[in-house]
C-alpha atoms as a PDB file:
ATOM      1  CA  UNK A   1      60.002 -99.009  20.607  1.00  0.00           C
ATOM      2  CA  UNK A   2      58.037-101.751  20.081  1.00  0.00           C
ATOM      3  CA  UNK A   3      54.195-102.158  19.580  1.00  0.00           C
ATOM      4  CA  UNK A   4      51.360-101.647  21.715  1.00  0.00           C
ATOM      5  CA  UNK A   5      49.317-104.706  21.845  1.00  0.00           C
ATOM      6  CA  UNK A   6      45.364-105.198  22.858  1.00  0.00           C
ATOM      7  CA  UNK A   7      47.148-106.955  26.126  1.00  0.00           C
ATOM      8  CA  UNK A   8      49.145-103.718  26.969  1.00  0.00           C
ATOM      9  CA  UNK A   9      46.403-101.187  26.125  1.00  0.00           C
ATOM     10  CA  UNK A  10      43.769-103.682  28.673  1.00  0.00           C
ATOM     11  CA  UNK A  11      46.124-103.328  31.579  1.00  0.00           C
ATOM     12  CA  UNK A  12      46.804 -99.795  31.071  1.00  0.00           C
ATOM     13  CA  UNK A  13      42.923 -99.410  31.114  1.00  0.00           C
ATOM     14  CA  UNK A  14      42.790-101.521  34.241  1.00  0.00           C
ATOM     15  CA  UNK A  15      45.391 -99.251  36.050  1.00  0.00           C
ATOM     16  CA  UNK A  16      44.053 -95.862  34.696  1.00  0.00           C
ATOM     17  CA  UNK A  17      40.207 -97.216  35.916  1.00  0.00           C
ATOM     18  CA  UNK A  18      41.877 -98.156  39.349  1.00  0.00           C
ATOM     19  CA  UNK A  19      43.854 -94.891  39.560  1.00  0.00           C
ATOM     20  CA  UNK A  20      40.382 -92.892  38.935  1.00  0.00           C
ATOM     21  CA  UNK A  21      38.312 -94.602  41.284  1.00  0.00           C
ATOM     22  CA  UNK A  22      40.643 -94.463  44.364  1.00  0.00           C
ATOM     23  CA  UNK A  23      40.729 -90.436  43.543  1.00  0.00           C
ATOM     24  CA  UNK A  24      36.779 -90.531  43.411  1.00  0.00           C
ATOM     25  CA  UNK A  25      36.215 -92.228  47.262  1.00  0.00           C
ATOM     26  CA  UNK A  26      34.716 -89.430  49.537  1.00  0.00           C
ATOM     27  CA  UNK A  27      37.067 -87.945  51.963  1.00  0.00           C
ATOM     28  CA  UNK A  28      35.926 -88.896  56.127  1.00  0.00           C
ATOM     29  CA  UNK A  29      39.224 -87.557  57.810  1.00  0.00           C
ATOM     30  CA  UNK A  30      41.414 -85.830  57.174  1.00  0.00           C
ATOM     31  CA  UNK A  31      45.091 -85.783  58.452  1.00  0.00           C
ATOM     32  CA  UNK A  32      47.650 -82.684  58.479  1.00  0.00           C
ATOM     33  CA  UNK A  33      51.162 -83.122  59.777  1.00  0.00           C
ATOM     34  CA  UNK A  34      52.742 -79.568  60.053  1.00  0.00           C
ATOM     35  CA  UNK A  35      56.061 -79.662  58.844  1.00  0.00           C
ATOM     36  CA  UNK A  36      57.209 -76.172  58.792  1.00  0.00           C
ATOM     37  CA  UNK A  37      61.547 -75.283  59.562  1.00  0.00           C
ATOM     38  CA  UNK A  38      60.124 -75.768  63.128  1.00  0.00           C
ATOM     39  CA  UNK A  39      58.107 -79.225  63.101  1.00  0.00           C
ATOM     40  CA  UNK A  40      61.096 -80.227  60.695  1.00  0.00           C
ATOM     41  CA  UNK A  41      63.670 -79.496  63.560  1.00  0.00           C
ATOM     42  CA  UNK A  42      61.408 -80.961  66.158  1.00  0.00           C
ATOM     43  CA  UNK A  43      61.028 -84.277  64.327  1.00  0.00           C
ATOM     44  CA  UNK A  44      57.717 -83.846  62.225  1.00  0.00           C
ATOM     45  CA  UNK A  45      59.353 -86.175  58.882  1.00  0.00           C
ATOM     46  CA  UNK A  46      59.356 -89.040  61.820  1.00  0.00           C
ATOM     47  CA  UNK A  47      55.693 -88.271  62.302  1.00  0.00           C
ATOM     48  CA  UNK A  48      54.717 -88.158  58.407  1.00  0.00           C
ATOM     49  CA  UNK A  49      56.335 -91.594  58.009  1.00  0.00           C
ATOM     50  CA  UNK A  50      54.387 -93.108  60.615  1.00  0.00           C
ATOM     51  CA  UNK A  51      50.943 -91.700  59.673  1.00  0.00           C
ATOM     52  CA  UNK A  52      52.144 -93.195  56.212  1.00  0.00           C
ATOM     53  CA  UNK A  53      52.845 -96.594  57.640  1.00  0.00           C
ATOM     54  CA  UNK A  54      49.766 -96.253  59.829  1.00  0.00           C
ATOM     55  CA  UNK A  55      47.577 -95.259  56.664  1.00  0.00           C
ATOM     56  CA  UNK A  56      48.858 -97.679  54.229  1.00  0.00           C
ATOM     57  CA  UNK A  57      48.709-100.713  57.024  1.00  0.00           C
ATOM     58  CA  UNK A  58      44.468 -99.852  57.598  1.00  0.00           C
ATOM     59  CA  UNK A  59      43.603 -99.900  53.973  1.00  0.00           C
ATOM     60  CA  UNK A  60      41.459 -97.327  54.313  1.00  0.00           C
ATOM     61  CA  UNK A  61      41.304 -95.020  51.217  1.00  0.00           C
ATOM     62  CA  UNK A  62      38.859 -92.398  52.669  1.00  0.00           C
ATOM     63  CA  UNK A  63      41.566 -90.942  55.120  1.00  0.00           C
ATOM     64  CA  UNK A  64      43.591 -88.204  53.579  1.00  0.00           C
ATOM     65  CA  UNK A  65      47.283 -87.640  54.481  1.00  0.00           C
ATOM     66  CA  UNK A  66      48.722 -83.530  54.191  1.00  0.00           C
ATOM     67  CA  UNK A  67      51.821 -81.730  55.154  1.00  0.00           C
ATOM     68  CA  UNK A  68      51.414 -78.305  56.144  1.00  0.00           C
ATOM     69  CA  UNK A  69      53.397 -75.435  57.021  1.00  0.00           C
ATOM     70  CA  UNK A  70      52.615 -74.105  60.635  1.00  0.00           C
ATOM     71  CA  UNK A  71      49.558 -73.439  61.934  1.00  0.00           C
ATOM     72  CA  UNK A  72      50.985 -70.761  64.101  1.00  0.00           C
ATOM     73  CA  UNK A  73      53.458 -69.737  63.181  1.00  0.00           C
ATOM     74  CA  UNK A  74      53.722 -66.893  65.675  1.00  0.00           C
ATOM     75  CA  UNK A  75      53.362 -69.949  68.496  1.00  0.00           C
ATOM     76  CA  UNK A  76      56.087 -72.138  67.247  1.00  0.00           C
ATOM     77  CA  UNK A  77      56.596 -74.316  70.338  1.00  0.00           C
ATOM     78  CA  UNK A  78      54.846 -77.478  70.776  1.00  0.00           C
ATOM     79  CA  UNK A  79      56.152 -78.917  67.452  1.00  0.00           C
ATOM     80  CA  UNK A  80      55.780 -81.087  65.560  1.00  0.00           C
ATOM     81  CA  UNK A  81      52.161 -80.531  65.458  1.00  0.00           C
ATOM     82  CA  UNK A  82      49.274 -82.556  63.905  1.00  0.00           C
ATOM     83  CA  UNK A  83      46.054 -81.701  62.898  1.00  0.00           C
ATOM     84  CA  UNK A  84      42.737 -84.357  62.962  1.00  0.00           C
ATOM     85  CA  UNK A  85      39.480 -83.274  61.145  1.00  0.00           C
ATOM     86  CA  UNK A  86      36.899 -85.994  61.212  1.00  0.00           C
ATOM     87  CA  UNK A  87      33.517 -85.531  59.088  1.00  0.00           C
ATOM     88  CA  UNK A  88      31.761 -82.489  60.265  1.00  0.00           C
ATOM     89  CA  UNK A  89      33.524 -82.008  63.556  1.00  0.00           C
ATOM     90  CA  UNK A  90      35.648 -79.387  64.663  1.00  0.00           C
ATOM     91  CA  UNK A  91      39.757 -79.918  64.005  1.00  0.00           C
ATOM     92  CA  UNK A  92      41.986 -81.340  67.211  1.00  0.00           C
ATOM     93  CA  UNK A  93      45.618 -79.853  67.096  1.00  0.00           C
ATOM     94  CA  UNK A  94      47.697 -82.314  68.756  1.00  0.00           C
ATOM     95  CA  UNK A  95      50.641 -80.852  69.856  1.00  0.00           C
ATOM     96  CA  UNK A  96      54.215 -82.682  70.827  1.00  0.00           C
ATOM     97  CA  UNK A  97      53.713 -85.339  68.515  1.00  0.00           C
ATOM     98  CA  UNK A  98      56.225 -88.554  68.857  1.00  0.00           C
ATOM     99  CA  UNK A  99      56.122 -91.347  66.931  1.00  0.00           C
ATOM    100  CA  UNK A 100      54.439 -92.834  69.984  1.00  0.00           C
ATOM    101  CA  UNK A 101      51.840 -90.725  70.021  1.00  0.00           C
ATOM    102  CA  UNK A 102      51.214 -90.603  66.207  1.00  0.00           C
ATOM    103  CA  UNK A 103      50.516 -94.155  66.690  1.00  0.00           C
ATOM    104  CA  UNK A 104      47.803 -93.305  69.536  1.00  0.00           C
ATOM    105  CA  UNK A 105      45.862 -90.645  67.059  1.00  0.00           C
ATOM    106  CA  UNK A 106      45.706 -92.794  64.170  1.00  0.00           C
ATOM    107  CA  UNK A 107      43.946 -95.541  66.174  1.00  0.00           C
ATOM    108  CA  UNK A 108      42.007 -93.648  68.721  1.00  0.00           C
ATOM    109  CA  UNK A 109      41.006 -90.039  66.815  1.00  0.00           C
ATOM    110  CA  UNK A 110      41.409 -90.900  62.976  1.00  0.00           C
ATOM    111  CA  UNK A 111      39.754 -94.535  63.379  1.00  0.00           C
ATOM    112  CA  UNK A 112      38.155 -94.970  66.011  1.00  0.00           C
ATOM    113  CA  UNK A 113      36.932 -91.127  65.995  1.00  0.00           C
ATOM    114  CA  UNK A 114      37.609 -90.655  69.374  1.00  0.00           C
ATOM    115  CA  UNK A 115      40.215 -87.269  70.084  1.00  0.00           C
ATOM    116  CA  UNK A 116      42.358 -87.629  72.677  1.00  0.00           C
END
């Protein structure tokens, strides 16, 4: 192994100080795609990737992404299922979720704070 020069020990600062301070931005929504054996049968990976693309494609680092089992798991039709908590307000459970749809929260609930 060679040695660690002033250069590499600077960027690894730089990366570690960037890694912090995205970890450190308050929290304003927060995101939960249910992906139980149900919403996994019923398509719910579909629904994580798009939130993902969604997410990534905003820039916004205050939005927070979660998989979750069930929410009922006595109730397991409707899947996949999606929960939206913005702020202070109560949580939406969308239910049916498509791809389609996903696309629909993400711009009308989770940024533009408006459930549908």
């Amino acid at each position: 192994m060679g040695k660690v020069t002033v250069d590499d020990l600077k960027r690894i600062k730089e990366k570690t100080a960037a890694e912090i301070a995205l970890r450190q931005v308050p929290e304003t929504v927060r995101v939960t795609v249910h992906i139980g054996d149900c919403g996994m049968a019923a398509g719910a990976r579909d629904i994580m990737q798009t939130f993902m693309k969604a997410l990534e494609e905003s820039g916004r680092r205050d939005i927070r992404l979660l998989a979750a089992d069930c929410p009922d798991p006595e109730n397991c039709g409707n899947e996949p299922k999606v929960t939206v908590q913005a702020g202070d307000t109560d949580p939406v459970i969308y239910d049916n979720v498509t791809p389609e749809k996903a696309e629909k929260i993400f711009s009308a609930h989770v940024i533009g704070g408006t459930a549908l």
